[in-house]
Protein backbone atom coordinates (compact mmCIF):
# COMPACT_ATOMS: atom_id res chain seq x y z
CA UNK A 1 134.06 119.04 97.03
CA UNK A 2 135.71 116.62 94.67
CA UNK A 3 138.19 115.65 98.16
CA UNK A 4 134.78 114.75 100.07
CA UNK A 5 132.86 112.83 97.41
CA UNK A 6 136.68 110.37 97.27
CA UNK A 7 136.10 109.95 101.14
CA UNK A 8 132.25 109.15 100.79
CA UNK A 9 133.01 106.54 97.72
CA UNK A 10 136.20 104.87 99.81
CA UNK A 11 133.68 103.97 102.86
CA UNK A 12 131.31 103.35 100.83
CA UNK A 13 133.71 100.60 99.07
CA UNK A 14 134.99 99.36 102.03
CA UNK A 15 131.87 99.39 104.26
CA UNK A 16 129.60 97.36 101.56
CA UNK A 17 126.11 97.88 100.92
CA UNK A 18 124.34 97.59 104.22
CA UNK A 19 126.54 99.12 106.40
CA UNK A 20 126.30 102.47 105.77
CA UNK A 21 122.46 102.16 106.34
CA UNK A 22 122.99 100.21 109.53
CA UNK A 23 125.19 102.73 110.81
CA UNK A 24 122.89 106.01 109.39
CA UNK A 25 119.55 104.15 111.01
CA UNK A 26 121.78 103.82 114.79
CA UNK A 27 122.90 107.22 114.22
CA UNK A 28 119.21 108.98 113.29
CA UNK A 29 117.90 106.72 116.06
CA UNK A 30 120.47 108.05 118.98
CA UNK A 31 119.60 111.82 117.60
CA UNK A 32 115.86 111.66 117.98
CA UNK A 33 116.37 110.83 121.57
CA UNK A 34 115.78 114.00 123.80
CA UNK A 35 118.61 116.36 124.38
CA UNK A 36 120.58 114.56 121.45
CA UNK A 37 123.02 116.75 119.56
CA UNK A 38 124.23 114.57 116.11
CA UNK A 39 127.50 116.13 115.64
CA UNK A 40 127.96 117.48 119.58
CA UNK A 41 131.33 119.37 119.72
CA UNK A 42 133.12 117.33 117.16
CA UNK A 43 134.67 120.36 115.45
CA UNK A 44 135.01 123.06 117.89
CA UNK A 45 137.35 120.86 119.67
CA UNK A 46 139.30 120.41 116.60
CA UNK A 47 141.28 123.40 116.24
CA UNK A 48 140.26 123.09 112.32
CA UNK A 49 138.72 125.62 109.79
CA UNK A 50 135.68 122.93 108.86
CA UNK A 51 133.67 123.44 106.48
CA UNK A 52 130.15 121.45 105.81
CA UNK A 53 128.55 120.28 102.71
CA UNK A 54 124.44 119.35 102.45
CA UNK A 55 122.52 118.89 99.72
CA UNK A 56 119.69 120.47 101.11
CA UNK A 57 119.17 123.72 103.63
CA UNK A 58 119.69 122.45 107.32
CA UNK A 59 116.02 122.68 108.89
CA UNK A 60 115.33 125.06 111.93
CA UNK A 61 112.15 122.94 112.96
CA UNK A 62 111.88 120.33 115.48
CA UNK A 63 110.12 116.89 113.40
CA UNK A 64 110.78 113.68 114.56
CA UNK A 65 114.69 114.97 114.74
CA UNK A 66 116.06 118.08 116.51
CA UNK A 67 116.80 120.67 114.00
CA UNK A 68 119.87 120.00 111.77
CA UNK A 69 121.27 123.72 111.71
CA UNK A 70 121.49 123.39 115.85
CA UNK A 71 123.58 120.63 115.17
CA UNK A 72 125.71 122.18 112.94
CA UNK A 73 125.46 124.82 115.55
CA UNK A 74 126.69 122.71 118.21
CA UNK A 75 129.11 121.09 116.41
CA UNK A 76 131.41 124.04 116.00
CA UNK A 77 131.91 124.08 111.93
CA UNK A 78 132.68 127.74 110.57
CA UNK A 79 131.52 127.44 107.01
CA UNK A 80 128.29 125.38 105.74
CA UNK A 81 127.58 125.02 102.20
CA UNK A 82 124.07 124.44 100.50
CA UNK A 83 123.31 122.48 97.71
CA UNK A 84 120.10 123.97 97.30
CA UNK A 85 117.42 125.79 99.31
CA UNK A 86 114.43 124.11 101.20
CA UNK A 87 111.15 125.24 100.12
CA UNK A 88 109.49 123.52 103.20
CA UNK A 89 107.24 126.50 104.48
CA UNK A 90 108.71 125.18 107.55
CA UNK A 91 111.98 126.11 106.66
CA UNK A 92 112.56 128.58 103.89
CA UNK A 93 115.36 130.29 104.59
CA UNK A 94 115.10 129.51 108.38
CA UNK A 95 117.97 127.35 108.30
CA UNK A 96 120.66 129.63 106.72
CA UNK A 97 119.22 132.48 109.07
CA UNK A 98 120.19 130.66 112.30
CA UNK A 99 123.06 129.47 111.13
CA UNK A 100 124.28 132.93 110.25
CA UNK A 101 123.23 134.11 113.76
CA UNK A 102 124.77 131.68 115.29
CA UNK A 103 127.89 133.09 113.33
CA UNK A 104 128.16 130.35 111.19
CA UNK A 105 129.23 131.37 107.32
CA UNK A 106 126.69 130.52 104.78
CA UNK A 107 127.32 129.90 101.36
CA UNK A 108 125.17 127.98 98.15
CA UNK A 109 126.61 126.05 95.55
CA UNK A 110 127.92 128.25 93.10
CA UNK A 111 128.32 126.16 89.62
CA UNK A 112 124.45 126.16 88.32
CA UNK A 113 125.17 121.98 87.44
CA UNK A 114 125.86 121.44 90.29
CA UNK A 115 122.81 123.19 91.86
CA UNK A 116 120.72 121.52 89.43
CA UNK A 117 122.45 117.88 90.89
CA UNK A 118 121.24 118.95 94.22
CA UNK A 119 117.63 120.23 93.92
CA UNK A 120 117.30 116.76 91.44
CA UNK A 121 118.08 114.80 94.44
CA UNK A 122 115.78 116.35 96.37
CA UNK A 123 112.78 117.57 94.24
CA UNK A 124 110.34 114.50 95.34
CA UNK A 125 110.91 115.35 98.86
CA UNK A 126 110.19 119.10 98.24
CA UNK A 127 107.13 118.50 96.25
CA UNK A 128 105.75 116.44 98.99
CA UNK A 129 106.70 118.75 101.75
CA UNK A 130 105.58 122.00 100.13
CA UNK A 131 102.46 120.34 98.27
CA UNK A 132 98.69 120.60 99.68
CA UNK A 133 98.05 117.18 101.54
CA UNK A 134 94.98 115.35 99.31
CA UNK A 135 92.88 113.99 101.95
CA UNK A 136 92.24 110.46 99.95
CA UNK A 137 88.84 109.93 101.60
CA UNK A 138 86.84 112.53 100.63
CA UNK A 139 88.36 112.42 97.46
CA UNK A 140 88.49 108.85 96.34
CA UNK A 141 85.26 107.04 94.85
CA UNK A 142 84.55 103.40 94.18
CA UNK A 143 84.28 104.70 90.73
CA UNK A 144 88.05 105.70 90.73
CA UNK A 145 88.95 102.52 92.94
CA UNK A 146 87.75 100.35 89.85
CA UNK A 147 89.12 102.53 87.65
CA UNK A 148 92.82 102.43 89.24
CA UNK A 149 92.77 98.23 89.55
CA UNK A 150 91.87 98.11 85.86
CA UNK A 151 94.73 100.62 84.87
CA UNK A 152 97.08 98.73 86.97
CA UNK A 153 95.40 95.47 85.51
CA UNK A 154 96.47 96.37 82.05
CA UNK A 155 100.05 97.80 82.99
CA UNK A 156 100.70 94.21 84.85
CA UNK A 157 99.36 92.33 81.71
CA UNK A 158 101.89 94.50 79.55
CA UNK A 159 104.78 94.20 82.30
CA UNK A 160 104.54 97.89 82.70
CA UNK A 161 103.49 97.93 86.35
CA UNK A 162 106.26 99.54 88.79
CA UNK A 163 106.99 97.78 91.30
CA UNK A 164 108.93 97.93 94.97
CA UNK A 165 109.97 94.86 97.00
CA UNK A 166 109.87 95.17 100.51
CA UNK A 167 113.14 94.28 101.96
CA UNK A 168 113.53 91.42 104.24
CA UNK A 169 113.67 92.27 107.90
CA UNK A 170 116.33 91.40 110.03
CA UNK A 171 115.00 89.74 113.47
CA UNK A 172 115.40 91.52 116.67
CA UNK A 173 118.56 90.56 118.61
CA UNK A 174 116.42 90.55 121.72
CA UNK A 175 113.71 88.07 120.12
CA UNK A 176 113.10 84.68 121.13
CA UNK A 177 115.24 81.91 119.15
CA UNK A 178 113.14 79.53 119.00
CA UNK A 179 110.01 81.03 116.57
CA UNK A 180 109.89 81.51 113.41
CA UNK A 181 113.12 83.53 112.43
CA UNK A 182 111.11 86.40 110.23
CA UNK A 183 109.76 89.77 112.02
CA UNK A 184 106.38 89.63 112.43
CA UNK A 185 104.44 93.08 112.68
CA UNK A 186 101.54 93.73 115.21
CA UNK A 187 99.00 96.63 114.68
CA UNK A 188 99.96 97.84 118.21
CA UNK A 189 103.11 99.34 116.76
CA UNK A 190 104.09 100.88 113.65
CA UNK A 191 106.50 98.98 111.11
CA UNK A 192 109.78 99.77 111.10
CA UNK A 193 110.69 101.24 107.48
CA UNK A 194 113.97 102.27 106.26
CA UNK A 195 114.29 105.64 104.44
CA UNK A 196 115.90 104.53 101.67
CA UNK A 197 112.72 102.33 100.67
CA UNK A 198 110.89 105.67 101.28
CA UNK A 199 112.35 107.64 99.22
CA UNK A 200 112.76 105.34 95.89
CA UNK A 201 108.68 104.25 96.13
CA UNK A 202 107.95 108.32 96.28
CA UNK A 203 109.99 108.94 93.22
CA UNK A 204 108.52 105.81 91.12
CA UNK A 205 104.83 107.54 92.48
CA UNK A 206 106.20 110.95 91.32
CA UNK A 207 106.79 109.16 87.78
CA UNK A 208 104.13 106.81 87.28
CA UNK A 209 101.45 107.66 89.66
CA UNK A 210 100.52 103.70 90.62
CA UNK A 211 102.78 101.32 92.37
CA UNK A 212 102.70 97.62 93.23
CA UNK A 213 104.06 96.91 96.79
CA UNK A 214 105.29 93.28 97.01
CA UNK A 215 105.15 92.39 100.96
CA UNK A 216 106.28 88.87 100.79
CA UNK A 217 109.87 89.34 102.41
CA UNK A 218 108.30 91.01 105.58
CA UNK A 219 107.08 87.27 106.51
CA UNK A 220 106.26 84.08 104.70
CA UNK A 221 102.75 83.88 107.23
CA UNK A 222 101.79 87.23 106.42
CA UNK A 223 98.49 88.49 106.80
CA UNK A 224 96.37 90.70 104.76
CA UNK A 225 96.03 92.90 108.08
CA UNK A 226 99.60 92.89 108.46
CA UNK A 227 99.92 93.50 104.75
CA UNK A 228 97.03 96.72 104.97
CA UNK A 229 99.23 97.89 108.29
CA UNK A 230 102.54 98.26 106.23
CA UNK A 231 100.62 99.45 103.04
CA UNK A 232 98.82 102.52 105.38
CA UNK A 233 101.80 103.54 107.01
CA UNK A 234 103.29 103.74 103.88
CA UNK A 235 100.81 105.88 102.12
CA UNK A 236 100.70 108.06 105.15
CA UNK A 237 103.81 108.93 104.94
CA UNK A 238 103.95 109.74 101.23
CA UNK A 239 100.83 111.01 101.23
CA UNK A 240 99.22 108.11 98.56
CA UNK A 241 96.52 106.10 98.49
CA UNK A 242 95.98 102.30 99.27
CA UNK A 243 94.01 101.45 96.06
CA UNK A 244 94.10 97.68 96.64
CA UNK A 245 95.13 94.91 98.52
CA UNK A 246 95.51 91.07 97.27
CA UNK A 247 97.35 88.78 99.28
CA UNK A 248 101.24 89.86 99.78
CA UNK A 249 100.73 92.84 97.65
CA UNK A 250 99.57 96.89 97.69
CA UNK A 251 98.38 99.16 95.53
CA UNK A 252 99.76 102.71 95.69
């Protein structure tokens, strides 16, 4: 374990701090494509005992992605070894189960630190997944509207509001050079949102229950539909609540 965290930190290093997403965005996007196997034969070919390390069960369900234990599957590793269990009903065990048919060997974490490192890591994910989805508009009131933008009122009066930045998009190679250099979105398509920005907006929500989305970095002539488009598909895929909307910003 300790050998394969010293490889992840030296790319890491050497790589900088956007090119590990550039290259785990071009590799997600070449998997979801049909018939696309992530790992294909790399280790079978090998002649190498390989063993694999996740932090979470490999899912046996096809989502936007193939499933994860056919990859490992397909890619020929003997040994895979789990950080910590996925509740997902969708999973469940599913995931160790065909690996083990597929006569893979299937271990968990044994140390209970490290197991706790793991499901930590993961535990915003799994509550989402495994939770009840709140269907926001049966449920939400202009009562508790009001009562949300004064809460957040008095939290951005303190500075206690959380916050998340949208990250500047970079423009499409294939785009026109001679407009305005920032992405613009359209309603006929869905933003493009990286994981990453995901995952750390679902944790502050986990923690604080409102969140201020600053939009301003998608595009200096923003509008407030563009701004409502990026705030929706956000809380649809967290499964939040668009509480507000003033100029460049959202309310989660």
């Amino acid at each position: 374990v300790d050998a394969a965290l010293m490889v992840v930190e030296k790319y890491k290093n050497r790589a900088g701090t956007d090119a590990p997403l550039e290259t785990i965005d071009a590799l997600v996007e070449t998997y979801k494509s049909e018939g696309a196997a992530l790992f294909k034969n790399c280790c079978a070919t090998s002649g190498l005992i390989t063993t694999a390390y996740v932090t979470l069960e490999p899912c046996c369900h096809h989502g936007q992605t193939p499933p994860c234990a056919s990859s490992l599957l397909t890619a020929g590793v003997n040994r895979v070894i789990i950080g910590s269990r996925d509740d997902n009903p969708r999973v469940d065990g599913g995931g160790v189960t065909l690996l083990r048919d597929g006569g893979i060997e299937v271990d968990f974490v044994q140390y209970s630190d490290q197991r706790s490192e793991c499901k930590a890591l993961v535990s915003n994910f799994v509550k989402r997944v495994s939770g009840t989805k709140i269907e926001y508009q049966e449920k939400m009131t202009g009562k508790i509207n009001r009562g949300l933008r004064a809460h957040a009122g008095r939290l951005k009066k303190d500075s206690r509001m959380p916050e998340m930045v949208f990250p500047r998009l970079k423009r499409s190679p294939t785009a026109d050079t001679d407009t305005d250099t920032d992405t613009e979105p359209t309603t006929e398509h869905t933003p493009t949102i990286h994981a990453n920005f995901y995952e750390e907006t679902d944790a502050k929500l986990w923690r604080h229950e409102l969140v201020l989305l600053r939009m301003k970095n998608v595009s200096k002539n923003l509008t407030k539909k563009e701004t409502k488009l990026y705030g929706e598909t956000i809380a649809t895929e967290l499964n939040a609540h668009v509480a507000q909307i003033v100029g460049h910003t959202v309310l989660l």
